[in-house]
Protein backbone atom coordinates (compact mmCIF):
# COMPACT_ATOMS: atom_id res chain seq x y z
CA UNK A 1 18.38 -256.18 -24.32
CA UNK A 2 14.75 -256.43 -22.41
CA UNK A 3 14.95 -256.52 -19.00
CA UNK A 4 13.66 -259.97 -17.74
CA UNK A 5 9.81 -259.75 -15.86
CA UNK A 6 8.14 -262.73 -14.90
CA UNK A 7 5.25 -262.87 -16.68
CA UNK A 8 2.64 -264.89 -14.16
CA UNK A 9 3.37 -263.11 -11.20
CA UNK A 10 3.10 -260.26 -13.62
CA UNK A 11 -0.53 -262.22 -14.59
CA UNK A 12 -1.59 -263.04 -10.77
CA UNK A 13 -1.29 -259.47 -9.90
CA UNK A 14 -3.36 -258.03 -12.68
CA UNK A 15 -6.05 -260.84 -11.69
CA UNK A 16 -6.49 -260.05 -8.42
CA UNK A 17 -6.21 -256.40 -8.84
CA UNK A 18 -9.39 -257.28 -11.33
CA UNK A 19 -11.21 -258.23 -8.04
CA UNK A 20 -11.18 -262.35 -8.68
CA UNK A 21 -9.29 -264.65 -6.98
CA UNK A 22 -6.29 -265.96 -8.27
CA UNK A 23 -6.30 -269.41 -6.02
CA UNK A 24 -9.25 -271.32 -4.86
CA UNK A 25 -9.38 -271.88 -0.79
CA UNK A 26 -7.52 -275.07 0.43
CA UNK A 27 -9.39 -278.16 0.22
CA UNK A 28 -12.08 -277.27 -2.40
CA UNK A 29 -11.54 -280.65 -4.20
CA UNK A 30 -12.30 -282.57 -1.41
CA UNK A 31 -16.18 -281.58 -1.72
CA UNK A 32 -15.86 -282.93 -5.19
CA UNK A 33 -17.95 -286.42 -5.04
CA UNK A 34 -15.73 -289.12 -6.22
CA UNK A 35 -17.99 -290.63 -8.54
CA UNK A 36 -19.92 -289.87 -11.52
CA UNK A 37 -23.49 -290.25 -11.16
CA UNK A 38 -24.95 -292.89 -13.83
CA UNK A 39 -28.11 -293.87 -12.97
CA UNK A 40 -30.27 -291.85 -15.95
CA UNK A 41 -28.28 -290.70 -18.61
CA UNK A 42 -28.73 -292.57 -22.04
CA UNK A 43 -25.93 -294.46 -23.32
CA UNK A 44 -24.05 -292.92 -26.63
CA UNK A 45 -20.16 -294.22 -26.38
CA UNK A 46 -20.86 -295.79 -29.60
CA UNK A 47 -21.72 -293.18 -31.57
CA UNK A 48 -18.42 -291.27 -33.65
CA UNK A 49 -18.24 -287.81 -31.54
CA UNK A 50 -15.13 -285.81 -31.75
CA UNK A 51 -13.97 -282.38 -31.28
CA UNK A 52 -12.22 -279.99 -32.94
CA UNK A 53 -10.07 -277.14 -30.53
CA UNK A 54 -6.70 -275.95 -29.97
CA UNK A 55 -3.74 -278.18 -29.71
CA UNK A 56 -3.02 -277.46 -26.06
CA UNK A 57 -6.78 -277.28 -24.98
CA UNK A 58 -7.55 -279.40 -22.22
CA UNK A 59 -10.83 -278.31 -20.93
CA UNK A 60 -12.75 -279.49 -23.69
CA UNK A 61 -16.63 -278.46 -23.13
CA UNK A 62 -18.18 -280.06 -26.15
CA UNK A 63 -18.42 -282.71 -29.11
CA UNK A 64 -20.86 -283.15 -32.32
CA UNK A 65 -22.47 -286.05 -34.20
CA UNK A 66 -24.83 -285.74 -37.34
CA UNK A 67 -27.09 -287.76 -39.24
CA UNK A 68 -27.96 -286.91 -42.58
CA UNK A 69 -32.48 -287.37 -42.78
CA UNK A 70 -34.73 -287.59 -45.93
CA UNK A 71 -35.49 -284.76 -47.41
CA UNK A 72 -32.12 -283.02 -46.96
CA UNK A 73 -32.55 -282.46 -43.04
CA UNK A 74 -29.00 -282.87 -41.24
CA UNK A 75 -29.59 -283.97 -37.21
CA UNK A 76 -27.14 -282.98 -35.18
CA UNK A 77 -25.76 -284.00 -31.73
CA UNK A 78 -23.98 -281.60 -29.45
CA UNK A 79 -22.72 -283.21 -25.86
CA UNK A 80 -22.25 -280.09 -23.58
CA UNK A 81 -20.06 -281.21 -20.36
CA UNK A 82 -22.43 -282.25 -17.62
CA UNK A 83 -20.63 -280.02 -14.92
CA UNK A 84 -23.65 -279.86 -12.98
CA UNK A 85 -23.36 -283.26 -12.06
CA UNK A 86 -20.38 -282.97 -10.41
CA UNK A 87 -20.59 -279.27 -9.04
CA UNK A 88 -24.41 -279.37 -7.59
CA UNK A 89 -25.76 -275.50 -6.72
CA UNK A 90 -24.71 -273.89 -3.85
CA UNK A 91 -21.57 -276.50 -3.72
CA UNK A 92 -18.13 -274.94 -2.39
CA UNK A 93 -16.97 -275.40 -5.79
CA UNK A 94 -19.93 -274.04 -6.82
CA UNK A 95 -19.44 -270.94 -4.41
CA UNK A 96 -16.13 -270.15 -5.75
CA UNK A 97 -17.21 -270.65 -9.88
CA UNK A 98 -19.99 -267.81 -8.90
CA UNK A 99 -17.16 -265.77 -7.08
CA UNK A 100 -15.52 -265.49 -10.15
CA UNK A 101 -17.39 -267.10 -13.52
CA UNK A 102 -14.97 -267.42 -15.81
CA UNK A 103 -11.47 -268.72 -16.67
CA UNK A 104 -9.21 -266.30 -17.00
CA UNK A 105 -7.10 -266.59 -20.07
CA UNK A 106 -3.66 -264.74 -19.82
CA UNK A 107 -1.04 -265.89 -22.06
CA UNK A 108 0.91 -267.30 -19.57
CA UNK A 109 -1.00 -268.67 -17.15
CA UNK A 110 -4.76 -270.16 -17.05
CA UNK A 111 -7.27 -269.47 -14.04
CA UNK A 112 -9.78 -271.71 -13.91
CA UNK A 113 -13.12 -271.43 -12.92
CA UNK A 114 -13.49 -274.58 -11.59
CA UNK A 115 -10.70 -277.26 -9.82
CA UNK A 116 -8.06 -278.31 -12.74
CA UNK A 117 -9.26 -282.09 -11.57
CA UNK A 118 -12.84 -281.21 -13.16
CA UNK A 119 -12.13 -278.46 -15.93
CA UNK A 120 -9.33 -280.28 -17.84
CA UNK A 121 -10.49 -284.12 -16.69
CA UNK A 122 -13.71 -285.65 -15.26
CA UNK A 123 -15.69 -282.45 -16.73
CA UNK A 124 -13.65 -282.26 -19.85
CA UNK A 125 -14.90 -284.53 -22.63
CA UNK A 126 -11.59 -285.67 -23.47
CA UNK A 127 -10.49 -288.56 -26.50
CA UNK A 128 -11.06 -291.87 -25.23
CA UNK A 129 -12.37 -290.96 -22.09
CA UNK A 130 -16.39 -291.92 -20.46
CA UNK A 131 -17.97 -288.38 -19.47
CA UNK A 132 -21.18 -286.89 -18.70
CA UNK A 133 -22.98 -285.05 -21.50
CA UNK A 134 -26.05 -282.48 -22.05
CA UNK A 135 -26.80 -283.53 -25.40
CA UNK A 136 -28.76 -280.95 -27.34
CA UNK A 137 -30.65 -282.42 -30.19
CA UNK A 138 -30.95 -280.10 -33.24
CA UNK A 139 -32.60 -280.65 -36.46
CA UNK A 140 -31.13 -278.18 -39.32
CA UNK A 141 -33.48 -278.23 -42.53
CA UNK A 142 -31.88 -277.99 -46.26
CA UNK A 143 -32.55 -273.86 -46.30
CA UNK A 144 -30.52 -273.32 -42.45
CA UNK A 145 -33.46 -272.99 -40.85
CA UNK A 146 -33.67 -275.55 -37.74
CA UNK A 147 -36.91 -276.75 -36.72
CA UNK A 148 -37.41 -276.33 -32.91
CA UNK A 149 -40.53 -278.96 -32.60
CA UNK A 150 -37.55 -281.35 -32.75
CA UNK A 151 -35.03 -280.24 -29.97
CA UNK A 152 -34.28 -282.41 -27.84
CA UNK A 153 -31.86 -282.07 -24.22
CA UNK A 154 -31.46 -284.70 -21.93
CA UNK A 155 -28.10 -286.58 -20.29
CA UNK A 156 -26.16 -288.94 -21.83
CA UNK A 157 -22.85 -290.84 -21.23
CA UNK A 158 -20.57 -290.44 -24.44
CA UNK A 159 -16.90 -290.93 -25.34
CA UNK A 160 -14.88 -288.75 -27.44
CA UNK A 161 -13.28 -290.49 -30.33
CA UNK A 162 -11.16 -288.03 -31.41
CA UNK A 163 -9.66 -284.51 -30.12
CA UNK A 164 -8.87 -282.84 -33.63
CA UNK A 165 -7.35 -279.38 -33.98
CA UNK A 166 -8.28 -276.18 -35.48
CA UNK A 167 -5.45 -275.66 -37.66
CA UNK A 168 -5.24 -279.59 -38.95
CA UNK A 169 -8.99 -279.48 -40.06
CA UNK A 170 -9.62 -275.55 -41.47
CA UNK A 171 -6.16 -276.88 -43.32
CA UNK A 172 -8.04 -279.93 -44.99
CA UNK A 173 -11.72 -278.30 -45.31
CA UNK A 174 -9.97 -275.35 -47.24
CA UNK A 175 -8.51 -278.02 -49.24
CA UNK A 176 -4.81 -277.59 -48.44
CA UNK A 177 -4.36 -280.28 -45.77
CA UNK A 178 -4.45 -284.33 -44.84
CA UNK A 179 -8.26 -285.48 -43.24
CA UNK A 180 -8.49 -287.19 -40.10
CA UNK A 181 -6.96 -290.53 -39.99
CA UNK A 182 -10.73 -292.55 -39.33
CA UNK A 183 -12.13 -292.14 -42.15
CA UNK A 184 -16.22 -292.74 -40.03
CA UNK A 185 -14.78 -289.20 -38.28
CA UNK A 186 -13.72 -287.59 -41.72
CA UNK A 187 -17.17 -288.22 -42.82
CA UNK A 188 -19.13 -287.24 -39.68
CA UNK A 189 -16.63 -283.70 -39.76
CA UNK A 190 -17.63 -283.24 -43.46
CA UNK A 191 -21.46 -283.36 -42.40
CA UNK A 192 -20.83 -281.21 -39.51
CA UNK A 193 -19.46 -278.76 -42.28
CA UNK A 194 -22.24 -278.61 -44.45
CA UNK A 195 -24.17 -277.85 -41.34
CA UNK A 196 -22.13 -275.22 -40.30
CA UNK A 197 -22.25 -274.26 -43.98
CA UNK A 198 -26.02 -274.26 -44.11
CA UNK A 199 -26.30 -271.82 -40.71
CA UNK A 200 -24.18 -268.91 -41.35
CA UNK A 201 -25.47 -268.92 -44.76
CA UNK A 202 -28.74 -268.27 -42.71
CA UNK A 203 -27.81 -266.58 -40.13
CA UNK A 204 -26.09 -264.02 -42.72
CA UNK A 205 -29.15 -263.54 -45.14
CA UNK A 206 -31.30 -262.46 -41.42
CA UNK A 207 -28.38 -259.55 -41.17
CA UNK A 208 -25.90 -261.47 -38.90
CA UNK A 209 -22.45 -259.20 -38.90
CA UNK A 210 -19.37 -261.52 -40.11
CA UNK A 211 -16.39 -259.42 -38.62
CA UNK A 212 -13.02 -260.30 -38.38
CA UNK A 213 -10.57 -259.16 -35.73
CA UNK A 214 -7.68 -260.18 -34.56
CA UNK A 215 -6.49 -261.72 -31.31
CA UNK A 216 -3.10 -261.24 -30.56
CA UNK A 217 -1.29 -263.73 -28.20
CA UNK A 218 2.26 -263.41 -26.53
CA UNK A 219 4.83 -266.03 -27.60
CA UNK A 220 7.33 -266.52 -24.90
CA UNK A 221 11.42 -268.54 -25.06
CA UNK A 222 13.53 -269.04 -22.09
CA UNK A 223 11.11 -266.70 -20.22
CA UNK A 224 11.16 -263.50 -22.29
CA UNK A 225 8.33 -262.06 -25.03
CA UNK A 226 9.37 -262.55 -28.64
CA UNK A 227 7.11 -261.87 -30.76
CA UNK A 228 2.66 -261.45 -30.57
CA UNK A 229 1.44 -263.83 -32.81
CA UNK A 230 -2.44 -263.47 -34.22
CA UNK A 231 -5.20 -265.81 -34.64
CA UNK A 232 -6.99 -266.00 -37.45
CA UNK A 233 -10.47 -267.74 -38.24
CA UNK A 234 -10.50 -270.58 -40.58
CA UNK A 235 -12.93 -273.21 -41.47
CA UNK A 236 -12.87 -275.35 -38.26
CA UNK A 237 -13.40 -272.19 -36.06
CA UNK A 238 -16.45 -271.24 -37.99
CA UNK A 239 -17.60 -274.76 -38.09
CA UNK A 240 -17.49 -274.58 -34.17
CA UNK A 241 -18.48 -271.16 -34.16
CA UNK A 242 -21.70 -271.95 -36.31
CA UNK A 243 -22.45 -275.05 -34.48
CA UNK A 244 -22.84 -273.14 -31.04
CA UNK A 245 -24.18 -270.23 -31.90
CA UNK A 246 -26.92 -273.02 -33.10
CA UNK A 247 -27.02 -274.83 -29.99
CA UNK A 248 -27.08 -271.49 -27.94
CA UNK A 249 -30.29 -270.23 -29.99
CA UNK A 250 -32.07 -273.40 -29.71
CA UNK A 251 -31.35 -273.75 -26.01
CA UNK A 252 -32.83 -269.96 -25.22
CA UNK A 253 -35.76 -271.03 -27.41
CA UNK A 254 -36.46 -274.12 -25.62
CA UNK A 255 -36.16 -272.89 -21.89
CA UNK A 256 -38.74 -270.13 -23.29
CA UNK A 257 -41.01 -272.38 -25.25
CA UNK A 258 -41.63 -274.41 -22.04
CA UNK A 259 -42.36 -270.97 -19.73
CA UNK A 260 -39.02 -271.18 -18.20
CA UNK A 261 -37.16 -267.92 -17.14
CA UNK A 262 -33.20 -267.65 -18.38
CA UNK A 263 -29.87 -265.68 -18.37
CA UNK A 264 -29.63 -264.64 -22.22
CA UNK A 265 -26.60 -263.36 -23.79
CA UNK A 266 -27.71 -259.49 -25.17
CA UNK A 267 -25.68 -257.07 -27.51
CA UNK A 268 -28.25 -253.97 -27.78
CA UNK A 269 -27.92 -251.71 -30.42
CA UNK A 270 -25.23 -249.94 -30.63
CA UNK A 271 -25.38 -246.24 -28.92
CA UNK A 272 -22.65 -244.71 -31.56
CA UNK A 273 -24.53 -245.67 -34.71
CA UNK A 274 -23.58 -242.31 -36.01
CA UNK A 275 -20.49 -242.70 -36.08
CA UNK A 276 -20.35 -246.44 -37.72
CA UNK A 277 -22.37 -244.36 -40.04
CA UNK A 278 -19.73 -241.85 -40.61
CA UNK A 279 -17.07 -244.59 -41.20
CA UNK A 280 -19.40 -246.02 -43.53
CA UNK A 281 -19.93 -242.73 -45.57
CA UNK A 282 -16.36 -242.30 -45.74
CA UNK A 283 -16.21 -245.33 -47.62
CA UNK A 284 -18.83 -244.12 -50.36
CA UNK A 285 -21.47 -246.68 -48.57
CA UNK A 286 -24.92 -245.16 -46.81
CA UNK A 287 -26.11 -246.53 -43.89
CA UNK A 288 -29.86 -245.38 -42.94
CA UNK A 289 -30.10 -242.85 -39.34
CA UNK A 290 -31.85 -246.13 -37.22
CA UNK A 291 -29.05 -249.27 -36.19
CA UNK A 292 -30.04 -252.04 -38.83
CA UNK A 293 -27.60 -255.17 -38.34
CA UNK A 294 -28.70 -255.88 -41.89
CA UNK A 295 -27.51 -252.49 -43.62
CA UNK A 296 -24.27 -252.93 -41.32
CA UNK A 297 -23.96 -256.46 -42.41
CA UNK A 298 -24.20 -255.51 -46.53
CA UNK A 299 -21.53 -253.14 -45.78
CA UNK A 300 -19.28 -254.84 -44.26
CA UNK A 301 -19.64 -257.63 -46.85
CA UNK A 302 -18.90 -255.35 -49.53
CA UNK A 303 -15.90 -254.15 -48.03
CA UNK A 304 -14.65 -257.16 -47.27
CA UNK A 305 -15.29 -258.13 -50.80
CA UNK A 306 -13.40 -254.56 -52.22
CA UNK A 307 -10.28 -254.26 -49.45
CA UNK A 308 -9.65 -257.47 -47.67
CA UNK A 309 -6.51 -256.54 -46.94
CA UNK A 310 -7.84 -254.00 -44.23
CA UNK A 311 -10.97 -255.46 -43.49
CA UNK A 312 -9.69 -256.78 -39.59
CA UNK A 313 -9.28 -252.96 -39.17
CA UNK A 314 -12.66 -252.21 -40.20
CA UNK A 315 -14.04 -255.20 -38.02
CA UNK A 316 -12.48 -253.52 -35.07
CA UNK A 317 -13.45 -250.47 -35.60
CA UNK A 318 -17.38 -251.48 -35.45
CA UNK A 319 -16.80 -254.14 -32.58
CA UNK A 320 -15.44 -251.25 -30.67
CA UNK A 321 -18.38 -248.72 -32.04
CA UNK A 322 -21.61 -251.51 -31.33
CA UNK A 323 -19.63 -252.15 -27.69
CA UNK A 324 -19.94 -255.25 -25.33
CA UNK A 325 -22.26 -257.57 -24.80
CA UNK A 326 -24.40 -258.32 -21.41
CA UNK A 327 -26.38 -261.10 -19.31
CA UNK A 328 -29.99 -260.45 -18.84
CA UNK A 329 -32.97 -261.72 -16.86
CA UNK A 330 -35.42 -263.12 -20.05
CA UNK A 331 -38.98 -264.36 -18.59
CA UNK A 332 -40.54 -266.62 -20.84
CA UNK A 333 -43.87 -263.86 -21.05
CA UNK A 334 -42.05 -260.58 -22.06
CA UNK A 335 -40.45 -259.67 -25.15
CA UNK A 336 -36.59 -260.53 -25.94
CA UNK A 337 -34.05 -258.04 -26.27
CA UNK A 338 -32.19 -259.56 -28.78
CA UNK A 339 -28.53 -260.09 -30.03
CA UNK A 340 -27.76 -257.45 -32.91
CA UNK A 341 -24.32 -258.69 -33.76
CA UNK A 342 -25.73 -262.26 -34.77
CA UNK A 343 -29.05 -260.71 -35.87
CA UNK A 344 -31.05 -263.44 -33.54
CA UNK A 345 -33.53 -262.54 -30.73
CA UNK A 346 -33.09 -265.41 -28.55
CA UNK A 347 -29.72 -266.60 -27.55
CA UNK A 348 -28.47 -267.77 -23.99
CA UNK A 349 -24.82 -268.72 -23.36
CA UNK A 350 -25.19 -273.16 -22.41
CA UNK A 351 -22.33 -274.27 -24.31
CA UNK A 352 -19.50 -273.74 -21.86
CA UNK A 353 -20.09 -274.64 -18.49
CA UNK A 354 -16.76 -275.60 -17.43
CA UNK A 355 -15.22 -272.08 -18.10
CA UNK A 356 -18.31 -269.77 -18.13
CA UNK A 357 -20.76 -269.44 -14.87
CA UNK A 358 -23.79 -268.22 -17.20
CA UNK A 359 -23.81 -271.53 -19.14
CA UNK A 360 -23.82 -274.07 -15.82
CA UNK A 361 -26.55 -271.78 -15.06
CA UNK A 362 -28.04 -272.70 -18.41
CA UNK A 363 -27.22 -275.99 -17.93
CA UNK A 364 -29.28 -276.45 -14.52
CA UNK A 365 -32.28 -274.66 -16.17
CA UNK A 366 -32.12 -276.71 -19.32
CA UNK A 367 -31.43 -280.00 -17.08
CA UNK A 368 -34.56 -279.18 -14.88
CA UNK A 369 -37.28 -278.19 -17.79
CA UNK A 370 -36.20 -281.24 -19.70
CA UNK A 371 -37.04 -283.27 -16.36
CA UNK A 372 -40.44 -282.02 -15.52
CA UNK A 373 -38.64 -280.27 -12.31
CA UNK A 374 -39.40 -276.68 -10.88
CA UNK A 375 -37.20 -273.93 -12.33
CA UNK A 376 -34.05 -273.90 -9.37
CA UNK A 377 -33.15 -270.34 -9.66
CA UNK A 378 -36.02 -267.20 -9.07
CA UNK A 379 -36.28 -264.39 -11.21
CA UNK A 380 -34.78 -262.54 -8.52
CA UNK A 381 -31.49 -264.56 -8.33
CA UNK A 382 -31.42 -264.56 -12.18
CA UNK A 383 -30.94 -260.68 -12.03
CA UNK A 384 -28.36 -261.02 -9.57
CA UNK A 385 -26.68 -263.71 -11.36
CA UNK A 386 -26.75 -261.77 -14.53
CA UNK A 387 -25.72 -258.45 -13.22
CA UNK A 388 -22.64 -260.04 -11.31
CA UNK A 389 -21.29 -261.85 -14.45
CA UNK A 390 -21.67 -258.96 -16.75
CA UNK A 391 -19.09 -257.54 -14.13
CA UNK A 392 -16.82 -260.21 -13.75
CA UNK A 393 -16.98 -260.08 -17.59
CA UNK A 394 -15.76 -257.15 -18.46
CA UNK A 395 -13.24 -257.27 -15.42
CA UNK A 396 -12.37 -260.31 -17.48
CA UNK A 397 -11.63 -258.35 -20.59
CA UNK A 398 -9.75 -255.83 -18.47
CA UNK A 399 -7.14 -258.56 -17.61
CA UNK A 400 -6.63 -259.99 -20.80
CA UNK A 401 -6.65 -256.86 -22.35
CA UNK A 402 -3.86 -255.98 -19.92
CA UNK A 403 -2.06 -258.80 -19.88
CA UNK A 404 -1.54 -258.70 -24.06
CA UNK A 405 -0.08 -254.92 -23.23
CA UNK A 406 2.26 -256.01 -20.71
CA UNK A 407 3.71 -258.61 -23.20
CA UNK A 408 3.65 -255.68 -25.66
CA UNK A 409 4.75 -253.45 -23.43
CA UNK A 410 7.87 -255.44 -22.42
CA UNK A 411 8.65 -256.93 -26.02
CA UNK A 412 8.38 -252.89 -27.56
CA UNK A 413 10.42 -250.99 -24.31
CA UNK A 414 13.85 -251.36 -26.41
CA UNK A 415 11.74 -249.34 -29.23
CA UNK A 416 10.84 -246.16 -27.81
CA UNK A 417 11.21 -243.67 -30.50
CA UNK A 418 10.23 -245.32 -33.03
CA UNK A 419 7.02 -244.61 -35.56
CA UNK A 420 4.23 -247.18 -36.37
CA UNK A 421 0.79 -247.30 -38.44
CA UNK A 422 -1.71 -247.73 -36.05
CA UNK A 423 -5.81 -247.31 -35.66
CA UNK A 424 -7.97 -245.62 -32.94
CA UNK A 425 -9.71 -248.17 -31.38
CA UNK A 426 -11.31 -246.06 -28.16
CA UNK A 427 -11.81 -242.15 -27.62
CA UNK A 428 -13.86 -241.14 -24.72
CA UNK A 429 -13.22 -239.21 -21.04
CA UNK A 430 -11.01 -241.56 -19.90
CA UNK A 431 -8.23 -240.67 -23.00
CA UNK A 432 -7.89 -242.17 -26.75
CA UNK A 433 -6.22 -245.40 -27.38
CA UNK A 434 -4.90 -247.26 -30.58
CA UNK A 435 -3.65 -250.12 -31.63
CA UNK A 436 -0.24 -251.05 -33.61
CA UNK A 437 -0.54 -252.39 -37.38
CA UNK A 438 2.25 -253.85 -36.70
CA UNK A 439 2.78 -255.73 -34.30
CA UNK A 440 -0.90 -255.55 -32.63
CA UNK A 441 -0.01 -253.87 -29.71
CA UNK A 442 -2.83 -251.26 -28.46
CA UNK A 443 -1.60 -248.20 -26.24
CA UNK A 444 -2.69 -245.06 -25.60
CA UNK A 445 -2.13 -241.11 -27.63
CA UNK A 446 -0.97 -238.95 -24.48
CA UNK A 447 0.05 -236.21 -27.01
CA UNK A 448 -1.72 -234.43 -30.13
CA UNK A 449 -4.90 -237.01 -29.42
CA UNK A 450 -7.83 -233.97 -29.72
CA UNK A 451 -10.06 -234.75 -31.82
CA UNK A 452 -9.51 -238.06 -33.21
CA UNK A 453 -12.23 -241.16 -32.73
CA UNK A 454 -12.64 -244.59 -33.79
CA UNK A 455 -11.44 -245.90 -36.69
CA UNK A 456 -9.25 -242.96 -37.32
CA UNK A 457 -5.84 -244.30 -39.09
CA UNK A 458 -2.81 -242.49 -37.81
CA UNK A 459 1.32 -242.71 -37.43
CA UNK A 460 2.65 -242.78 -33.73
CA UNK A 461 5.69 -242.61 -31.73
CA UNK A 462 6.13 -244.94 -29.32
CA UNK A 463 7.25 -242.55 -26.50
CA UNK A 464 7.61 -244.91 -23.23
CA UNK A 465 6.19 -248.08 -21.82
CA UNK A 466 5.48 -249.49 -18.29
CA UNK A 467 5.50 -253.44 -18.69
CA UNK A 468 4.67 -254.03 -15.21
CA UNK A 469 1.92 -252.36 -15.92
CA UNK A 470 1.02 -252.70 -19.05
CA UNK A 471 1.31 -249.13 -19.91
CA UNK A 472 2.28 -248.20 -23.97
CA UNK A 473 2.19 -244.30 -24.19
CA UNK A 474 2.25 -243.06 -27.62
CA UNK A 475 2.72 -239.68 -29.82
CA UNK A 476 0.71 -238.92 -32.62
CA UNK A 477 2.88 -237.92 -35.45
């Protein structure tokens, strides 16, 4: 029987050991003005908006409308929460969001980035409710392409009609579930769709990389770990998926367009090419000496297409290989770096402000250009900005990354000894690491590791675990 841990003190610890804090200061919410500004945001309650996100999600950051044009043209409508309005730069709430720039998603417990009174109500764009909105205006032609001489952003005052869920919808658009019960919202999701559709089709034949890996979550009773359960992409995700990645391109592209300076969202090429190369050639496919997202992206279609099966192994293996992303200082005059993974050179994070710092950022750039205002943040504290979230990023990672081993940890300690299928998902000075089949639970080789890298498939013994810690030591066999 597992010995009994409790899992958010467990969760607090590993935060602030990350270097954020865990609580905001006393009285933070009472510099939170106690009414929504309404004096020039357009009015667009009427119009069917809804959302699609997870059952439980309660700090809902955006919603979509679309309007089908002549000539095959789809327009589409995406309210972004105006958190700006209520958390003005340099606010204490603002002070503390910077401090730590992202909600911190454990498994057991949430950290918010901002006061639970904004991020899961008056800045959370929830059904039936009046918010503040950033709408960005796209236009999406027949072929994917969207044509920028018609984005729009400006504030707005909109109402969610309905909070749908993942699951329900990707259920109905793959054809194996009920619609939504307002038939105006079925429609409007169905046109959202065949945007979506329209975009990664796109996006794809420009060399965007569709990978597939796996998230594993912990799913506690009465206290204790029972099982990790993993979430897979489906046709609602995707349709989200496509529709920001969308909004996040057009919003980068319209800050530069209009000589404004912005925090964009980078992946660079990725340093170990040669060894996505070997990985490639080991599968019979060759990939050329120079990092082409477009050779990658042909491969990993066609082994999607040939093994399925192990495809989320594969996906792994090159998300680990091409590495993290980064925030960057991009001034409107010098060239972009670029995002290899979605094969796009301008992207900027805008599409999350209540749970990211980089897009309220965006959000006070975008908010200013569209006004005819002065850009509020210098170069200067761009690159600060920029530089402090990539940190607080991958600290980020670090805790959920820890947090999933200490639920694997403490659900696997009554199975030292035994063997399990598993795939090397890191290999560098600081050891090599793999991750479980079976259940996903990552660890690290302490014994007969030499020589193995990424992507290698090998058995293991689970030798000992440290749940407080998150520790999973394993054997190779």
């Amino acid at each position: 029987m597992n010995r009994k841990f409790d899992m958010v003190e467990i969760a607090r610890h590993v935060v602030h050991e990350a270097g954020f804090m865990p609580d905001m200061p006393e009285g933070l919410e009472d510099s939170i003005p106690p009414h929504d500004p309404v004096d020039d945001q357009v009015d667009l309650r009427g119009l069917p908006w809804s959302s699609i996100d997870n059952e439980d999600s309660r700090d809902l950051d955006q919603i979509e409308i679309a309007e089908q044009l002549e000539g095959g043209a789809i327009r589409v409508k995406i309210g972004i929460a105006d958190v700006d309005a209520l958390v003005p730069k340099g606010s204490p709430v603002d002070r503390f969001a910077h401090d730590n720039t992202v909600t911190l998603y454990t498994g057991v417990h949430i950290f918010p980035m901002l006061p639970e009174v904004l991020s899961t109500d008056r800045t959370s764009l929830l059904d039936e409710r009046d918010r503040l909105a950033v709408i960005t205006e796209l236009v999406v032609r027949a072929a994917g392409s969207m044509d920028d001489t018609q984005t729009k952003i400006y504030p707005a005052r909109v109402r969610n009609h309905a909070k749908l869920v993942y699951e329900r919808i990707g259920a109905w658009l793959e054809d194996a579930g009920e619609p939504p019960r307002s038939s105006t919202i079925a429609a409007q999701v169905q046109l959202h769709d065949e945007v979506a559709q329209r975009l990664r089709k796109r996006r794809i034949e420009q060399g965007a990389l569709e990978l597939e890996t796996i998230e594993a979550r912990p799913v506690t009773k009465d206290g204790e770990v029972v099982d990790l359960v993993v979430l897979h992409k489906n046709r609602a995700r995707q349709l989200v998926e496509d529709l920001m990645i969308a909004a996040n391109g057009a919003t980068a592209r319209y800050l530069e367009q209009r000589g404004f300076s912005s925090i964009r969202r980078i992946v660079r090429a990725p340093k170990r090419w040669d060894r996505i190369v070997e990985l490639a050639a080991s599968l019979g496919f060759t990939l050329p000496a120079s990092p082409s997202s477009g050779a990658l992206s042909d491969f990993l279609a066609a082994r999607k297409a040939a093994d399925p099966d192990r495809f989320q192994d594969l996906s792994l293996s090159v998300v680990k290989l091409i590495g993290p992303g980064e925030y960057a200082l991009q001034r409107a005059t010098e060239p972009d770096t670029g995002h290899f993974g979605l094969a796009v050179e301008d992207y900027a994070h805008s599409t999350a402000p209540n749970r990211r710092y980089p897009d309220l950022i965006t959000q006070r750039l975008l908010k200013a250009c569209a006004a005819g205002r002065p850009q509020p943040y210098s170069d200067d504290e761009l690159i600060r900005i920029a530089q402090h979230c990539t940190d607080r990023e991958n600290g980020a990672r670090k805790v959920e990354r820890t947090m999933r081993k200490v639920a694997a940890a403490i659900m696997l300690s009554n199975r030292i000894g035994d063997t399990f299928d598993a795939i090397v998902t890191g290999a560098s000075d600081k050891g090599v690491f793999a991750r479980l089949l079976r259940p996903p639970a990552e660890g690290r080789v302490v014994a007969r590791e030499r020589g193995l890298d990424v992507g290698d498939k090998i058995r293991v013994r689970l030798v000992d675990t440290e749940p407080t810690r998150g520790f999973i030591d394993f054997a190779r066999v």
